[in-house]
C-alpha atoms as a PDB file:
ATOM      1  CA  UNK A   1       0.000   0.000   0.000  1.00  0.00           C
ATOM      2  CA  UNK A   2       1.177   3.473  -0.678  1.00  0.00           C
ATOM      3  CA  UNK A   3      -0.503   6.668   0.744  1.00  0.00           C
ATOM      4  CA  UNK A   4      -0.029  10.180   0.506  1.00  0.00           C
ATOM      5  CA  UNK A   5      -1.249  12.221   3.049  1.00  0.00           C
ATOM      6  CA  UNK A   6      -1.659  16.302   2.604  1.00  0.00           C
ATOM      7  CA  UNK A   7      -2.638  19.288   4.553  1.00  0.00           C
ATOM      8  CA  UNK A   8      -1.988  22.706   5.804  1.00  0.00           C
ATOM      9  CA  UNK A   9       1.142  22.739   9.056  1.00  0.00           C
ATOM     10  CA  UNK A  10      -0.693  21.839  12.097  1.00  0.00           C
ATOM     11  CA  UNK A  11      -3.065  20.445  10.946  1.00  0.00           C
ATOM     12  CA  UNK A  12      -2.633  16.628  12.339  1.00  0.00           C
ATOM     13  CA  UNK A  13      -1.356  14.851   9.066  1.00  0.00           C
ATOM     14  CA  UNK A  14       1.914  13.858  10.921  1.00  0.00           C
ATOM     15  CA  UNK A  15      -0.320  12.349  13.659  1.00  0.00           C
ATOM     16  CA  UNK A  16      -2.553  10.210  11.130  1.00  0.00           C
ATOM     17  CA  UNK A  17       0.757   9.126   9.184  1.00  0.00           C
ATOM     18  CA  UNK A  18       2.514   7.632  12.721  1.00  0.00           C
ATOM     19  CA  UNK A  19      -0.411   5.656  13.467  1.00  0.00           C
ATOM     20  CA  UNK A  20      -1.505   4.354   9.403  1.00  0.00           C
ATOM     21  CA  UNK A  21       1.934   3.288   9.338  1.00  0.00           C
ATOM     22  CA  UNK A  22       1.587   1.313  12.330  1.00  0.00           C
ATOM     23  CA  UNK A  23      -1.923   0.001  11.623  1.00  0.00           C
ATOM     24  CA  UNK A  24      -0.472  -1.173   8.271  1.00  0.00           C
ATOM     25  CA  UNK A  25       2.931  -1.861   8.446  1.00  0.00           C
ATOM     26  CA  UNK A  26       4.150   0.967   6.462  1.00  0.00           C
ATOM     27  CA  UNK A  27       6.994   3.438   6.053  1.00  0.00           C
ATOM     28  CA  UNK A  28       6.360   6.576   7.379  1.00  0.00           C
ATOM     29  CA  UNK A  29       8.172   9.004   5.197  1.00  0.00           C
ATOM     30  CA  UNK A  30       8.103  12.721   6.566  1.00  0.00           C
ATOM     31  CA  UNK A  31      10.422  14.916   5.144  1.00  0.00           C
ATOM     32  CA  UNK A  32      10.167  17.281   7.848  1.00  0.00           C
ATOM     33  CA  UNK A  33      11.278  14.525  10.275  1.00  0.00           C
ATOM     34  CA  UNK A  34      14.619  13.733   7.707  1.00  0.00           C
ATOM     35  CA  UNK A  35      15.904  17.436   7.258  1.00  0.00           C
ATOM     36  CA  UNK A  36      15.023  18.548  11.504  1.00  0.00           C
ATOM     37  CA  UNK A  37      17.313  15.101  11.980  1.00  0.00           C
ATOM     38  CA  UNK A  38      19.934  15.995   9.917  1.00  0.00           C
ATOM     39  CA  UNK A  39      19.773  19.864  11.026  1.00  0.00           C
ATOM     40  CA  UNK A  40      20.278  18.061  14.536  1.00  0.00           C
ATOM     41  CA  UNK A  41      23.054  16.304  13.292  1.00  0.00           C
ATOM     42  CA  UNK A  42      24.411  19.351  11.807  1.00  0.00           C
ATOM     43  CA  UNK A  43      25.334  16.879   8.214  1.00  0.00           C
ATOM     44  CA  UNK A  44      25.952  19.001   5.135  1.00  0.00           C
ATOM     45  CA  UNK A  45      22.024  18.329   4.550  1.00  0.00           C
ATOM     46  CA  UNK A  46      21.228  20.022   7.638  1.00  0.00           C
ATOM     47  CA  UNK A  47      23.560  22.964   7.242  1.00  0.00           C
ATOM     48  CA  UNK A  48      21.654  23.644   3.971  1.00  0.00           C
ATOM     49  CA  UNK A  49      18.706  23.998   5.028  1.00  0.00           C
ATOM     50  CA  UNK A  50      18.509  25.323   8.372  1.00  0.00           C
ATOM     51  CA  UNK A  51      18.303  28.462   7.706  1.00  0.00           C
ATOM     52  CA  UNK A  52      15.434  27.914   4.958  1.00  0.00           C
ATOM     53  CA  UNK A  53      13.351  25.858   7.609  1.00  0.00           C
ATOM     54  CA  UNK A  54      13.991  28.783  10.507  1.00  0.00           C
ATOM     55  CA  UNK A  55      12.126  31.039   8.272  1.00  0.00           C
ATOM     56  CA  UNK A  56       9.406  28.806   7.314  1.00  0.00           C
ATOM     57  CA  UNK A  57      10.379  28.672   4.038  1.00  0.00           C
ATOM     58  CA  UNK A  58      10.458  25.572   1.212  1.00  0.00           C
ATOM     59  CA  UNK A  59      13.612  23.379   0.607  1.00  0.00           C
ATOM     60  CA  UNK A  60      14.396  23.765  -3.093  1.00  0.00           C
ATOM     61  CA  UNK A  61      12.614  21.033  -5.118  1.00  0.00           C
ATOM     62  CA  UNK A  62      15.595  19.551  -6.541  1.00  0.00           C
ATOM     63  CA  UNK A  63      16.844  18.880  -2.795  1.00  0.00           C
ATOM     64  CA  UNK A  64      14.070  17.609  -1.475  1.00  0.00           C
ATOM     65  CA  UNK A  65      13.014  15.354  -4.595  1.00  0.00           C
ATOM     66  CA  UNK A  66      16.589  13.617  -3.892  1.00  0.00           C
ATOM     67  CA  UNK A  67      15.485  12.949  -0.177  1.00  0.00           C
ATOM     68  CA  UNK A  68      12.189  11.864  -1.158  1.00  0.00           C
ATOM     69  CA  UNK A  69      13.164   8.892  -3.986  1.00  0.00           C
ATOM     70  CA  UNK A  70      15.692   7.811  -1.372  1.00  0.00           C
ATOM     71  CA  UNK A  71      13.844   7.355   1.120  1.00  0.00           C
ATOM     72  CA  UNK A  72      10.470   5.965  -1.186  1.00  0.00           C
ATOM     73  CA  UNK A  73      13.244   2.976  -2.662  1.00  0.00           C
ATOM     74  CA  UNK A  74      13.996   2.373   1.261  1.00  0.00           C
ATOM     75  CA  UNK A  75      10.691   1.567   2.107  1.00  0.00           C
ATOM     76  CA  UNK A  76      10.165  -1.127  -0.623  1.00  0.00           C
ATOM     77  CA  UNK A  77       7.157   0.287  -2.268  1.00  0.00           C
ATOM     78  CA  UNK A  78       5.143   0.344   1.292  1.00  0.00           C
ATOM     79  CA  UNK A  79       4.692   3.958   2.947  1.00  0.00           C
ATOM     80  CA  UNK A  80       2.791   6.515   3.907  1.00  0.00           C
ATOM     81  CA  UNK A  81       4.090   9.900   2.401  1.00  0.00           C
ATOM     82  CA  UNK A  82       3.900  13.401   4.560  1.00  0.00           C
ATOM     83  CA  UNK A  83       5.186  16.630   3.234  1.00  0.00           C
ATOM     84  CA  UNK A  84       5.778  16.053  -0.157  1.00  0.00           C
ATOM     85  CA  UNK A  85       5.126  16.943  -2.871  1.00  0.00           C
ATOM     86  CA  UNK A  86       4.878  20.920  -1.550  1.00  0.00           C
ATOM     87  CA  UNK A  87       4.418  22.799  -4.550  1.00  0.00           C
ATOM     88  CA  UNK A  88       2.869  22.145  -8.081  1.00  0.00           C
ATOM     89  CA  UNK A  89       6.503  20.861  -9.869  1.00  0.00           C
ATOM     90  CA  UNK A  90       7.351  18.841  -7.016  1.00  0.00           C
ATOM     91  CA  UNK A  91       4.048  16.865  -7.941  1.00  0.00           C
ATOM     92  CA  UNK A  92       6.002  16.484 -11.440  1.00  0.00           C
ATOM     93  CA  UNK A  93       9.208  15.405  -9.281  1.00  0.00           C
ATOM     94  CA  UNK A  94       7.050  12.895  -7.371  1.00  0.00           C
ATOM     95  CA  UNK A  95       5.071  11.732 -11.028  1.00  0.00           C
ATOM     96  CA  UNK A  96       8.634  10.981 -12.605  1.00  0.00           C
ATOM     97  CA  UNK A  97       9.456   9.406  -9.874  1.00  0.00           C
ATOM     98  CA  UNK A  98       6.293   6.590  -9.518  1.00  0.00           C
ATOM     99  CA  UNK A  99       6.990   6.177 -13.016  1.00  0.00           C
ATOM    100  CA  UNK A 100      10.363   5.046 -12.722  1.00  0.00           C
ATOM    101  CA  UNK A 101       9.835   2.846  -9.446  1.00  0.00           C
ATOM    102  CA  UNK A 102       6.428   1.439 -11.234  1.00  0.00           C
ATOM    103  CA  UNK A 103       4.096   2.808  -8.514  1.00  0.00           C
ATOM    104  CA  UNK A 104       0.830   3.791  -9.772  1.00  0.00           C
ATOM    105  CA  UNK A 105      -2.904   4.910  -7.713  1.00  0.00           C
ATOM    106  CA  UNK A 106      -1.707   5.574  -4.293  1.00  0.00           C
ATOM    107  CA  UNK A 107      -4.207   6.192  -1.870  1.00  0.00           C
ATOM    108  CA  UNK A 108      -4.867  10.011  -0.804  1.00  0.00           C
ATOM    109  CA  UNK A 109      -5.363  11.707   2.086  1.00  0.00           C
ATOM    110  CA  UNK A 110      -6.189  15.138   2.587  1.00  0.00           C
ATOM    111  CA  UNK A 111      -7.081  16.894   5.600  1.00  0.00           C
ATOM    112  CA  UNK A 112      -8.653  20.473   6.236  1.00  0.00           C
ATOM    113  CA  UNK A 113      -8.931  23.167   8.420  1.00  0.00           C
ATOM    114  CA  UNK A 114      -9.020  27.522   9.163  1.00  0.00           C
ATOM    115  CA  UNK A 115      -5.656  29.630   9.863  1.00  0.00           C
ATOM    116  CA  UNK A 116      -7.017  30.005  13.172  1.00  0.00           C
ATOM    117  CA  UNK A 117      -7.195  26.660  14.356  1.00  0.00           C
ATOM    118  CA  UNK A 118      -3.992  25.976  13.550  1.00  0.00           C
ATOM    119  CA  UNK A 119      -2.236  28.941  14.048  1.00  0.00           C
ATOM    120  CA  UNK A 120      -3.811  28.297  18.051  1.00  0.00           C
ATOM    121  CA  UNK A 121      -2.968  24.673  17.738  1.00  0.00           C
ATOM    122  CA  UNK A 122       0.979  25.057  16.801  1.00  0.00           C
ATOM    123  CA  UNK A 123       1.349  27.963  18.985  1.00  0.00           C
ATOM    124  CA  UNK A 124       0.682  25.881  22.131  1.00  0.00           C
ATOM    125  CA  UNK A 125       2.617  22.635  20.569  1.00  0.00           C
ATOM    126  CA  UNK A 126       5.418  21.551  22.749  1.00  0.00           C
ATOM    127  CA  UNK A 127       7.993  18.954  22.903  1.00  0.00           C
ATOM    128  CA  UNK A 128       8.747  17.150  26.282  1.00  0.00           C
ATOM    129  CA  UNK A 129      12.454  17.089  27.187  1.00  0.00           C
ATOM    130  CA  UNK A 130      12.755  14.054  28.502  1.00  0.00           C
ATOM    131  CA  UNK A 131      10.710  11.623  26.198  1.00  0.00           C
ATOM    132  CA  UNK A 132      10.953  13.390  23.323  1.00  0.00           C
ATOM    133  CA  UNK A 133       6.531  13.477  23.162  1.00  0.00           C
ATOM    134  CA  UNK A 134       4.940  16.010  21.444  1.00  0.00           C
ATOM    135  CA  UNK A 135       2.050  17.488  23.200  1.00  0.00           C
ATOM    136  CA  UNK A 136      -0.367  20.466  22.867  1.00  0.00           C
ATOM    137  CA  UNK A 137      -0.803  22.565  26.540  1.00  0.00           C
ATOM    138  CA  UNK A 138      -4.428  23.666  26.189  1.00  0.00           C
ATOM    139  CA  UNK A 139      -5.045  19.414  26.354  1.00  0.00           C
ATOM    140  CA  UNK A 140      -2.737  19.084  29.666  1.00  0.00           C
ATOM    141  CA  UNK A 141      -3.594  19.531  32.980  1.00  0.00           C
ATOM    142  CA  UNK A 142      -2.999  22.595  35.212  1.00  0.00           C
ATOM    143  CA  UNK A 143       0.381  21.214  36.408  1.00  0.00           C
ATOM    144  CA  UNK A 144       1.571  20.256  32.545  1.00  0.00           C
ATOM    145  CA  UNK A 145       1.606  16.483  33.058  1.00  0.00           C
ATOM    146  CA  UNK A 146       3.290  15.037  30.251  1.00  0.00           C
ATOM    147  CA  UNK A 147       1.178  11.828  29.381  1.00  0.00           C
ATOM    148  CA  UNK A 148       3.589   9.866  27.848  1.00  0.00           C
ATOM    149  CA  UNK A 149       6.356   9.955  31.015  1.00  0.00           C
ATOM    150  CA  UNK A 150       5.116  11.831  33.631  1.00  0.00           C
ATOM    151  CA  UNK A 151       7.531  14.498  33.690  1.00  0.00           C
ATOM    152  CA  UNK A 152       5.850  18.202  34.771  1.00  0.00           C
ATOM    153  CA  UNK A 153       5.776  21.424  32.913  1.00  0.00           C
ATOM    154  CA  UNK A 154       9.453  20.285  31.133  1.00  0.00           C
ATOM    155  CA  UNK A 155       8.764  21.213  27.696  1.00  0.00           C
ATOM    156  CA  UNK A 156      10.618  23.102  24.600  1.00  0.00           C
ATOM    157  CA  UNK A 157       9.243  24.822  21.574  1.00  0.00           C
ATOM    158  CA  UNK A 158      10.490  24.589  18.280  1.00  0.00           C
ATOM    159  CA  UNK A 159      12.114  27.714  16.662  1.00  0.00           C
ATOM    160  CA  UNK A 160       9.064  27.550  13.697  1.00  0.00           C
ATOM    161  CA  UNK A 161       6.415  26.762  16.270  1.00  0.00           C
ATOM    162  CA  UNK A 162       6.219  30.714  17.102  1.00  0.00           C
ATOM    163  CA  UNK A 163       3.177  33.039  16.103  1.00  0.00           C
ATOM    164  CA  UNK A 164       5.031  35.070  13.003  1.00  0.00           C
ATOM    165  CA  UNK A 165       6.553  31.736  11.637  1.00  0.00           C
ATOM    166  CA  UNK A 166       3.112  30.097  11.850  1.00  0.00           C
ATOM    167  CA  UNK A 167       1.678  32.365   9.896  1.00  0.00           C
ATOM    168  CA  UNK A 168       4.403  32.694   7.151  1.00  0.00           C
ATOM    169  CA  UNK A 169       4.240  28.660   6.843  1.00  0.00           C
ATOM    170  CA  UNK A 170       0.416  28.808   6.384  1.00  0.00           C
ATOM    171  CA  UNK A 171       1.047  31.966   3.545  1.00  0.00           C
ATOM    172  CA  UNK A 172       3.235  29.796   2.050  1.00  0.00           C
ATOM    173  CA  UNK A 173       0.988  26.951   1.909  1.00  0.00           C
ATOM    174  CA  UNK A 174      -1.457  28.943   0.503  1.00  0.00           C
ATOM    175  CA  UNK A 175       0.510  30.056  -2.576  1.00  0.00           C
ATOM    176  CA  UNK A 176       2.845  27.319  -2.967  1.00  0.00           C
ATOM    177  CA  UNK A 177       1.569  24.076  -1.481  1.00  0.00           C
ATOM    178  CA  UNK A 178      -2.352  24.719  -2.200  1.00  0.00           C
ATOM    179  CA  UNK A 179      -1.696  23.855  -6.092  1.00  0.00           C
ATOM    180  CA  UNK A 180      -0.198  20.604  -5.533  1.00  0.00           C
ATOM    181  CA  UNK A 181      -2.920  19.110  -3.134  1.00  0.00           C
ATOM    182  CA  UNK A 182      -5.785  20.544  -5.744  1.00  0.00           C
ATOM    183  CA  UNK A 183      -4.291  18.413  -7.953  1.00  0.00           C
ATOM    184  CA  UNK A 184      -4.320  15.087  -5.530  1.00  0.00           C
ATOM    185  CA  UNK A 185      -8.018  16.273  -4.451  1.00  0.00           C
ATOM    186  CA  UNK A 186      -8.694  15.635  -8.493  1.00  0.00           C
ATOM    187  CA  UNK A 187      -7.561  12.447  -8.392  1.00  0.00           C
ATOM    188  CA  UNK A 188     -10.414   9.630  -8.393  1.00  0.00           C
ATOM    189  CA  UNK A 189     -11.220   8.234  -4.612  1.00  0.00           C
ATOM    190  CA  UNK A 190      -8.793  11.368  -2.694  1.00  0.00           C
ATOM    191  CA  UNK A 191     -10.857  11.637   0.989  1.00  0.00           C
ATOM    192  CA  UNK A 192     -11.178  14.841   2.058  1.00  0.00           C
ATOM    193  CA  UNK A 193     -11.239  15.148   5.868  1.00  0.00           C
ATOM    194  CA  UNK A 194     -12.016  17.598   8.597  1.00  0.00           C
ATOM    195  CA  UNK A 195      -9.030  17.989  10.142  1.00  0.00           C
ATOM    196  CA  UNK A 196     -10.863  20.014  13.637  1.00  0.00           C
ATOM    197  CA  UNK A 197     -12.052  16.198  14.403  1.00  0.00           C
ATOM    198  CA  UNK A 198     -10.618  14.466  16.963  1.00  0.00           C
ATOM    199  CA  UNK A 199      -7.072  12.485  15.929  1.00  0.00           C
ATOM    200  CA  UNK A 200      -9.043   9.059  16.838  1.00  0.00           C
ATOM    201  CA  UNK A 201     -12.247  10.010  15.236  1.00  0.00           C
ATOM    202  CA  UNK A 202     -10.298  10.951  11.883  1.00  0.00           C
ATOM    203  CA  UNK A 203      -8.250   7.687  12.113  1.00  0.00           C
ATOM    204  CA  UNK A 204     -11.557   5.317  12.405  1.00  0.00           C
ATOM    205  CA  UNK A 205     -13.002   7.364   9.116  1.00  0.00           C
ATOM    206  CA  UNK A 206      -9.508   6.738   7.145  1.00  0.00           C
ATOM    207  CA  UNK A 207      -9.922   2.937   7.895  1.00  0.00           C
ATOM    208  CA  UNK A 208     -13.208   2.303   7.193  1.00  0.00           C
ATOM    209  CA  UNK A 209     -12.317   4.031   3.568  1.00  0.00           C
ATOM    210  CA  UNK A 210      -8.625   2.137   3.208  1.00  0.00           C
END
């Protein structure tokens, strides 16, 4: 199975991707996930883009198509696709490459939302320092109980997590990204989901479609 799942940042498409990929024993593929580890790891990747991904800017296509093919050839034809393609000729990129690893009617994903919810979602999104879980803080309790370890009110943001980056990503989206996923939502059998749903509610309605 191969599935490609779109949507604005924040919106819960890296959420849905984890747990499809566990449900069906897939590859998740996030290309944010591959550049923030090798900006961690400061490789020449990382030193690249940094800077672009600070701003909340798009890698160049011909970068990120590279990553992408990699990483699609890894997973032996079985993955679940988030972040890519961004922009309308990354959708060629990502055509040219199906047609060259003979992959043909993935399944598609999308899932929508307003600014506002997200901009209030990623705003309050936080990473826990000492299990690495990401949580939002208006779904904690008053003491900011980490519910994956425990640990209390121990939490990091990321640098394009703040309020002005938020809403440069979404602009971006908007004039760059919203082209490619028009074409997907043309495609024959693309779901189109309400993203302000709960996470589990969303995952039950992907299922029962898949």
């Amino acid at each position: 199975m191969q599935i490609l799942i779109f949507g604005a940042p924040g919106v819960g498409k890296g959420t849905q991707a984890v747990e499809l990929a566990k449900k069906f024993n897939l590859k998740h593929i996030s290309t944010g996930d591959i550049l923030r580890e090798n900006i961690q790891n400061n490789t020449e990747l990382g030193q690249q883009v940094k800077s672009i991904i600070e701003k909340g800017e798009l890698v160049p296509d011909n970068l990120i198509g590279k990553i992408v093919k990699d990483a699609l050839i890894k997973s032996e034809k079985k993955f679940i696709l988030d972040g890519f393609p961004r922009t309308r000729p990354q959708v060629d990129i990502l055509e040219q490459v199906f047609d060259e690893l003979k992959i043909s009617s993935p399944k598609i994903i999308i899932l929508e939302t307003d600014d506002d919810v997200i901009i209030k979602r990623l705003t309050n999104r936080r990473t826990c320092n000492k299990c690495g879980a990401i949580v939002n803080l208006l779904r904690l309790d008053k003491e900011l109980t980490c519910p994956k370890c425990g640990e209390k009110n121990n939490y990091s943001q990321r640098d394009d997590d703040t309020e002005d980056v938020i809403k440069n990503r979404l602009k971006v989206y908007h004039k760059t990204t919203k082209p490619a996923v028009d074409y997907y939502r043309a495609k024959e059998g693309a779901m189109i989901l309400d993203g302000t749903l709960e996470p589990l509610e969303i995952l039950a309605i992907i299922e029962s479609k898949l």
